[in-house]
C-alpha atoms as a PDB file:
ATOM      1  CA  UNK A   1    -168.660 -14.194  18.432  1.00  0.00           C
ATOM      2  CA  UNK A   2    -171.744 -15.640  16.402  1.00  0.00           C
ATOM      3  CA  UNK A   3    -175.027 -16.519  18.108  1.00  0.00           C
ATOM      4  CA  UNK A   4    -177.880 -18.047  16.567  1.00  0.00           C
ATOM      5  CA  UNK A   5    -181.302 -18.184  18.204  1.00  0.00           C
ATOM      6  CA  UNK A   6    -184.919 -18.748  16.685  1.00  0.00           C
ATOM      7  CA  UNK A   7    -187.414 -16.477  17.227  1.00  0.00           C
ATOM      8  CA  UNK A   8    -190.997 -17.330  17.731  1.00  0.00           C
ATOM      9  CA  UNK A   9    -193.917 -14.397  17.031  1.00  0.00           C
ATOM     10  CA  UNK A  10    -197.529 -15.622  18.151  1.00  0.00           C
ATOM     11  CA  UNK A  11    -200.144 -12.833  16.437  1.00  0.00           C
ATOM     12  CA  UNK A  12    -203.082 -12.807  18.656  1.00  0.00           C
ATOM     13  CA  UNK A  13    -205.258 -14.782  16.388  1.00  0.00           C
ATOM     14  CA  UNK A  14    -203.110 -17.829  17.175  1.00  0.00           C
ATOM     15  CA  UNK A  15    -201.047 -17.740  14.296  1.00  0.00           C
ATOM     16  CA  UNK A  16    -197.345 -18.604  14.913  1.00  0.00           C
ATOM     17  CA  UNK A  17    -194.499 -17.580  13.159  1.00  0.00           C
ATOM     18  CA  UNK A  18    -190.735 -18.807  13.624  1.00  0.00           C
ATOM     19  CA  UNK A  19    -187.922 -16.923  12.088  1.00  0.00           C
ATOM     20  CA  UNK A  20    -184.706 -18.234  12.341  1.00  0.00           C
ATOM     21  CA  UNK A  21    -181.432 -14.592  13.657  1.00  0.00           C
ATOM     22  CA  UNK A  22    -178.388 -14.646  13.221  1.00  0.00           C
ATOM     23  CA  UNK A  23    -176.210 -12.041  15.165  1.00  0.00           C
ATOM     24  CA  UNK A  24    -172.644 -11.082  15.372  1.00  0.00           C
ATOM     25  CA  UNK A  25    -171.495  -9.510  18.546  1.00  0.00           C
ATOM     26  CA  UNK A  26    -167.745  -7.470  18.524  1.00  0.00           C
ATOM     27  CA  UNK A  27    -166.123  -5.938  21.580  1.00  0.00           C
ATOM     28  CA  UNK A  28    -167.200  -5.579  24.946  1.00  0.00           C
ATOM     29  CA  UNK A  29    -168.617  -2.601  27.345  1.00  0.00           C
ATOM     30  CA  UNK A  30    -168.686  -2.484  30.914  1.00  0.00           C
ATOM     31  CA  UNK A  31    -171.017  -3.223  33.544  1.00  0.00           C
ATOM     32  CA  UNK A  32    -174.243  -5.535  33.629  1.00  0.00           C
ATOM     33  CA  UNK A  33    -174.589  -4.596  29.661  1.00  0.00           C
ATOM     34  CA  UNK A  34    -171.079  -6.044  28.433  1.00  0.00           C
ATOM     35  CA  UNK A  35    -172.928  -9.354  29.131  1.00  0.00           C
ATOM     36  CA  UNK A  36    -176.126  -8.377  26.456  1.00  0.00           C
ATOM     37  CA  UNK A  37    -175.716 -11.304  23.463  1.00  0.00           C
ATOM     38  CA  UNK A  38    -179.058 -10.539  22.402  1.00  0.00           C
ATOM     39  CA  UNK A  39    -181.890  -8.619  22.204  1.00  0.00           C
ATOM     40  CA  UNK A  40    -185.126  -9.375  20.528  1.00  0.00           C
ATOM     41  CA  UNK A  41    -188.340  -7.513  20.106  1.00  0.00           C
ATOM     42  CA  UNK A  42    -192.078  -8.272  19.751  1.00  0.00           C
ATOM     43  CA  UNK A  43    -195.798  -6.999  20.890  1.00  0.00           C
ATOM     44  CA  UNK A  44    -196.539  -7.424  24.977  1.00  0.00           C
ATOM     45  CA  UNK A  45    -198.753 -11.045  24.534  1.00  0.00           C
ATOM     46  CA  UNK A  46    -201.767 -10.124  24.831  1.00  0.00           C
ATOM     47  CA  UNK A  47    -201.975  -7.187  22.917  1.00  0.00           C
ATOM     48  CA  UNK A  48    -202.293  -6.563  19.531  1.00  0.00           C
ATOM     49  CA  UNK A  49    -199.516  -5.298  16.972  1.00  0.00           C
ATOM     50  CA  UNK A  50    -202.526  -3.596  14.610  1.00  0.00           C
ATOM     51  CA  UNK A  51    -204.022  -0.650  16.101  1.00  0.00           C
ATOM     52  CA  UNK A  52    -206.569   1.783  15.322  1.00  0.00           C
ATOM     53  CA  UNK A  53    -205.068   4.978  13.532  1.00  0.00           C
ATOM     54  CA  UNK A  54    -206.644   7.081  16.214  1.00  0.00           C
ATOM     55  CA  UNK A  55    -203.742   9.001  18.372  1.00  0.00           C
ATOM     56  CA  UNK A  56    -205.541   6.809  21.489  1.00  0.00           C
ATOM     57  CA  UNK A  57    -205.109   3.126  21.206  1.00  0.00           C
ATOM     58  CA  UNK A  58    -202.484   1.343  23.487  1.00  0.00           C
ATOM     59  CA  UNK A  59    -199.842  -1.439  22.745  1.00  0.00           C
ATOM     60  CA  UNK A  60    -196.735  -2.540  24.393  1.00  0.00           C
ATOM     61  CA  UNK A  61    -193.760  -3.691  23.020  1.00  0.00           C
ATOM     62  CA  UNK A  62    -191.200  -5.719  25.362  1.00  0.00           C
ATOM     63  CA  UNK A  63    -187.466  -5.927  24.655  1.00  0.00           C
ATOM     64  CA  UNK A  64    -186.187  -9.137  25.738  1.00  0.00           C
ATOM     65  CA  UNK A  65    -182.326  -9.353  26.553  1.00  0.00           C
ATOM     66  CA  UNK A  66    -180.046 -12.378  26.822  1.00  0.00           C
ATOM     67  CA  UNK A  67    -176.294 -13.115  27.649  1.00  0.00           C
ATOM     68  CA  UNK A  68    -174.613 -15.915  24.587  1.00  0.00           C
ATOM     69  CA  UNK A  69    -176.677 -18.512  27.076  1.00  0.00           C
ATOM     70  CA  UNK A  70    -179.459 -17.202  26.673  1.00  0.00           C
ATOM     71  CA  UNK A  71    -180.118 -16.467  30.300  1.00  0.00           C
ATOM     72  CA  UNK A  72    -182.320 -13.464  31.261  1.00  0.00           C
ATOM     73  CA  UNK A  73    -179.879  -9.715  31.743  1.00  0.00           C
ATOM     74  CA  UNK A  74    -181.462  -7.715  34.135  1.00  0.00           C
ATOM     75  CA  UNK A  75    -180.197  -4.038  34.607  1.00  0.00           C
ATOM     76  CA  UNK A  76    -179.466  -3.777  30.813  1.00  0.00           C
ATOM     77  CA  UNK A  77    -180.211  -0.252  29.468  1.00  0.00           C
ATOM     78  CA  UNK A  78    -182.894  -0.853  26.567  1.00  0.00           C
ATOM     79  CA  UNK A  79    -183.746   2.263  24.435  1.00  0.00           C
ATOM     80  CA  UNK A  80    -186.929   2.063  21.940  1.00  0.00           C
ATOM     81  CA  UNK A  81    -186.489   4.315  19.159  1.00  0.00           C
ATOM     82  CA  UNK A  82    -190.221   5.445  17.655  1.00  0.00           C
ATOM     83  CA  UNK A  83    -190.340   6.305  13.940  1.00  0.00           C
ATOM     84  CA  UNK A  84    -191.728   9.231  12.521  1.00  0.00           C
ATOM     85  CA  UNK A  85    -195.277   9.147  12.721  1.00  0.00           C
ATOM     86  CA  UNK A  86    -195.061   6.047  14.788  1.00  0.00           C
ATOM     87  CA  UNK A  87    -197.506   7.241  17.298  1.00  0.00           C
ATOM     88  CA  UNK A  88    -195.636   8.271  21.074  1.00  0.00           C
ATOM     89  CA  UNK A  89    -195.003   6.744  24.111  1.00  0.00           C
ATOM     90  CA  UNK A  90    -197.289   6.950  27.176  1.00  0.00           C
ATOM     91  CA  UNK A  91    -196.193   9.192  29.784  1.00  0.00           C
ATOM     92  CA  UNK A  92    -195.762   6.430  32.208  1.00  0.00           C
ATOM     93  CA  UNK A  93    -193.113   4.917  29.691  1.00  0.00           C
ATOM     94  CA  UNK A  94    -189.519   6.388  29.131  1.00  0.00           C
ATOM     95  CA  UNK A  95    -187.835   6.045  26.020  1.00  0.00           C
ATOM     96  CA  UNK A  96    -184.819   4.255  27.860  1.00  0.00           C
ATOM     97  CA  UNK A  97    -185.774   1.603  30.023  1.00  0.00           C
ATOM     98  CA  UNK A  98    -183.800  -0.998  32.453  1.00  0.00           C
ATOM     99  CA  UNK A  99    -184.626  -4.569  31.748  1.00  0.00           C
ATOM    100  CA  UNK A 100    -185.966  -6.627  34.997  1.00  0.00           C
ATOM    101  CA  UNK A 101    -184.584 -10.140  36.566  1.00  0.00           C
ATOM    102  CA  UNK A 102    -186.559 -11.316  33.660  1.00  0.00           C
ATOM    103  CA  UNK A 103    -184.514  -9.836  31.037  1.00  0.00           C
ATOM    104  CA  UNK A 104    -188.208  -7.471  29.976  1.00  0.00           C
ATOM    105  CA  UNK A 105    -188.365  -3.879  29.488  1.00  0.00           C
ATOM    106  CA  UNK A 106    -191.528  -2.745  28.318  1.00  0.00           C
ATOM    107  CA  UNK A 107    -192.508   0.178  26.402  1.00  0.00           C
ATOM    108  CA  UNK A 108    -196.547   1.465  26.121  1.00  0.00           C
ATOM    109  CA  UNK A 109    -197.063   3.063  22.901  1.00  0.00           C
ATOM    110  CA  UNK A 110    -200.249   4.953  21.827  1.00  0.00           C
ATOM    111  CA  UNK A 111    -201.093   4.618  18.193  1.00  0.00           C
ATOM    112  CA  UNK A 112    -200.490   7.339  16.030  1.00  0.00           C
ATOM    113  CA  UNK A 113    -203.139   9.064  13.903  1.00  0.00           C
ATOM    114  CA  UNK A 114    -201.597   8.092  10.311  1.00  0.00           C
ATOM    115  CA  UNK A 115    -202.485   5.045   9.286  1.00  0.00           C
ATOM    116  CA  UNK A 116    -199.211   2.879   7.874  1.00  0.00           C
ATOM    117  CA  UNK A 117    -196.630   0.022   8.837  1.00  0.00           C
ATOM    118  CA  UNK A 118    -194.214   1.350  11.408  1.00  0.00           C
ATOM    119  CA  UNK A 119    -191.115  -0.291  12.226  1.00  0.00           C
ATOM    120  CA  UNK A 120    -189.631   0.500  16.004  1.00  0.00           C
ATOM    121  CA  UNK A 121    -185.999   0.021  16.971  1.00  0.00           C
ATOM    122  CA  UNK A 122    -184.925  -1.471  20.425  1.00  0.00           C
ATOM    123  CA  UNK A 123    -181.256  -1.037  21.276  1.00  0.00           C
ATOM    124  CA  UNK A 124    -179.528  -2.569  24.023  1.00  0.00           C
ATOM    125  CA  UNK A 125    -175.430  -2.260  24.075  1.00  0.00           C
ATOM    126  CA  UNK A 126    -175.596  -1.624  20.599  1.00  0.00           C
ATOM    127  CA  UNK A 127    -177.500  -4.657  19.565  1.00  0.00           C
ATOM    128  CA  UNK A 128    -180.643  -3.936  17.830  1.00  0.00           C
ATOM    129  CA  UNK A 129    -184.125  -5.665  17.418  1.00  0.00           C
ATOM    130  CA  UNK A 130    -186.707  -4.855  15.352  1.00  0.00           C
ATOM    131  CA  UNK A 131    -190.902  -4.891  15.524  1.00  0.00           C
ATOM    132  CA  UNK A 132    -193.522  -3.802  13.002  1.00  0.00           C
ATOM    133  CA  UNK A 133    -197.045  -2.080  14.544  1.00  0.00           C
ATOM    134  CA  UNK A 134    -199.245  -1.453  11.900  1.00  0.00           C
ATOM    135  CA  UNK A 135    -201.836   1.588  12.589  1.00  0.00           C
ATOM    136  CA  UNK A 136    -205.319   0.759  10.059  1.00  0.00           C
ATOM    137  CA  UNK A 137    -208.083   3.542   9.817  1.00  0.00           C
ATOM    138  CA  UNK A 138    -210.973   4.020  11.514  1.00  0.00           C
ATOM    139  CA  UNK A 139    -214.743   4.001  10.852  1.00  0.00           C
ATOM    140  CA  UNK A 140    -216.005   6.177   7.594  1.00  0.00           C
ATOM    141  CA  UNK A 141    -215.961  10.018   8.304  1.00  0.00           C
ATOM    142  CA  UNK A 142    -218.560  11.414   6.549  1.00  0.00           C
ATOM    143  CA  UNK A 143    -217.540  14.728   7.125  1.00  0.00           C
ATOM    144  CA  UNK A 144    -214.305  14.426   5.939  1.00  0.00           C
ATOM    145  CA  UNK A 145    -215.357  11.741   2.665  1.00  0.00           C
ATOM    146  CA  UNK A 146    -216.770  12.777  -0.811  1.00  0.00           C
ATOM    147  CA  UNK A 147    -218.853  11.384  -2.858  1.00  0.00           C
ATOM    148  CA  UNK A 148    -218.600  12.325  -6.782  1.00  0.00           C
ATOM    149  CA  UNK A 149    -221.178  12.096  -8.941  1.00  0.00           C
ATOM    150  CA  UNK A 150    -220.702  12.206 -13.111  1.00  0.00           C
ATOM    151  CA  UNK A 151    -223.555  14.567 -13.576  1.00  0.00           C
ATOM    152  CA  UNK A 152    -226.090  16.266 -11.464  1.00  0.00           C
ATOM    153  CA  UNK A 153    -229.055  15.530 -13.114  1.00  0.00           C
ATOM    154  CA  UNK A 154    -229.540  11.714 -14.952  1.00  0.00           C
ATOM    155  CA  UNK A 155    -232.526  10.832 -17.358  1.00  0.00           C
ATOM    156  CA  UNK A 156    -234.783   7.642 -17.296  1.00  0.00           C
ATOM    157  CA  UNK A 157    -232.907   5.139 -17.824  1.00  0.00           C
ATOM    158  CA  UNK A 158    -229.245   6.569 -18.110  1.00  0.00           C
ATOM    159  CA  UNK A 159    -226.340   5.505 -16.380  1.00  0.00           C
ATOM    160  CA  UNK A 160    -224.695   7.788 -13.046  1.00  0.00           C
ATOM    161  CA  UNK A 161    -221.776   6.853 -11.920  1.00  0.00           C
ATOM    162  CA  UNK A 162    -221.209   8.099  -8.031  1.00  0.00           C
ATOM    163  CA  UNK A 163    -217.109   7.598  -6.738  1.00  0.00           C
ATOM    164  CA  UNK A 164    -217.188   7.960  -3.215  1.00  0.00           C
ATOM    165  CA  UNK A 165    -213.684   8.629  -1.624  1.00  0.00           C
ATOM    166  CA  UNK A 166    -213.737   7.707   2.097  1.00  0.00           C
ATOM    167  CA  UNK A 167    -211.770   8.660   4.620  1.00  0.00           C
ATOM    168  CA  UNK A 168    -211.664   8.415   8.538  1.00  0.00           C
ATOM    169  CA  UNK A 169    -211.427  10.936  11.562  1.00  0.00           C
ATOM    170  CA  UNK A 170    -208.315  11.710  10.886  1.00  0.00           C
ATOM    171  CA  UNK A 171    -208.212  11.614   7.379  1.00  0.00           C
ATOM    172  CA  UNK A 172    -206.902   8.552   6.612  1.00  0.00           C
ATOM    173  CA  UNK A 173    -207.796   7.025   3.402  1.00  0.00           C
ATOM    174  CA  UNK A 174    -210.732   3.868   3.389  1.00  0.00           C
ATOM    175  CA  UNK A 175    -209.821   1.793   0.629  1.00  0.00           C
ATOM    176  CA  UNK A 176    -211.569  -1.636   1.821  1.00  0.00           C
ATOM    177  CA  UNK A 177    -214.936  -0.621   1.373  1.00  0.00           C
END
C-alpha cells in the first residue's frame, strides 16, 4: 500500500517549509497499531528546534500518527530513538510513549552539551519519521579560549598578529565571532 501526504514544518521565526513523503507500508500487526499508515515528526510548536549546547535547555518533539485516512491513532506505541550525543530525555518523558485521541506523543528532550546537528528517530509499528535539533554554543568562555600572539614583545610600528581561538562552557568551538 502507497500513501502520500505533504508535510508542513513552521520554524518559529515564521518560516514555512512543505516537503512533499512518500511511504510504503507492507504487512500488518495486531491491535490499535496494525492501523498506523503514518507517522511524522517535528519540534512541539512553540518551541524551538536550535538549542543552546548547554546539557539544560528544553525542547519537545511530538510524533504524530495516522491510519491511510489520515485520521488521528490513539494508543499507538511511539518510541523516540536519541542519537549519540543527542542530549537525553527529561525524566518526566519515557523513551516509548502511547499516542493520545489526538494521534500526539510527545517527547521533552534536554539539549546536549556538544554542539552539532542531531537527527532523532520516531518509530511507530515500524514506520519511521525523522527530525533534526541542532545544539549551537554558548557565550565565549574565557577560561577555556586562547588567545595567540606571534611574538611577545612588538616594536614601534611593527605588525602583531593575535589568533584568538574561542570556545564555550563546555568547550565547544566559537567560530562566528
Amino acid at each position: 500500500v502507497l500513501f502520500r501526504s505533504t508535510v508542513r514544518i513552521e520554524t518559529p521565526d515564521g518560516e514555512t517549509a512543505i516537503a512533499p513523503t512518500t511511504l510504503t507500508v507492507q504487512g500488518s500487526g495486531s491491535g490499535s497499531s496494525a492501523s498506523v499508515a503514518h507517522v511524522a515528526l517535528a519540534v512541539k510548536s512553540p518551541l524551538a528546534s536550535t538549542l543552546t549546547a548547554d546539557g539544560s535547555s528544553v525542547t519537545a518533539l511530538e510524533a504524530t500518527v495516522t491510519d491511510a485516512g489520515n485520521a488521528p491513532v490513539s494508543g499507538a506505541l511511539v518510541t523516540l530513538t536519541i542519537p549519540s550525543h543527542g542530549g537525553t530525555l527529561d525524566a518526566t518523558s519515557p523513551s516509548t510513549a502511547t499516542s493520545d485521541a489526538a494521534g500526539k506523543a510527545v517527547f521533552w528532550i534536554h539539549s546536549s552539551q556538544f554542539a552539532g546537528s542531531y537527527t532523532f528517530t520516531a518509530t511507530a509499528n515500524s514506520l519511521n519519521a525523522t527530525a533534526v535539533l541542532s545544539f549551537v554554543h554558548g557565550p565565549i568562555s574565557p577560561s577555556n579560549s586562547t588567545l595567540t600572539l606571534t611574538s611577545s614583545s612588538i616594536a614601534s610600528g611593527a605588525t602583531l598578529t593575535a589568533t584568538l581561538l574561542a570556545r564555550d562552557a563546555y568547550n565547544n568551538l566559537i567560530s562566528d565571532l
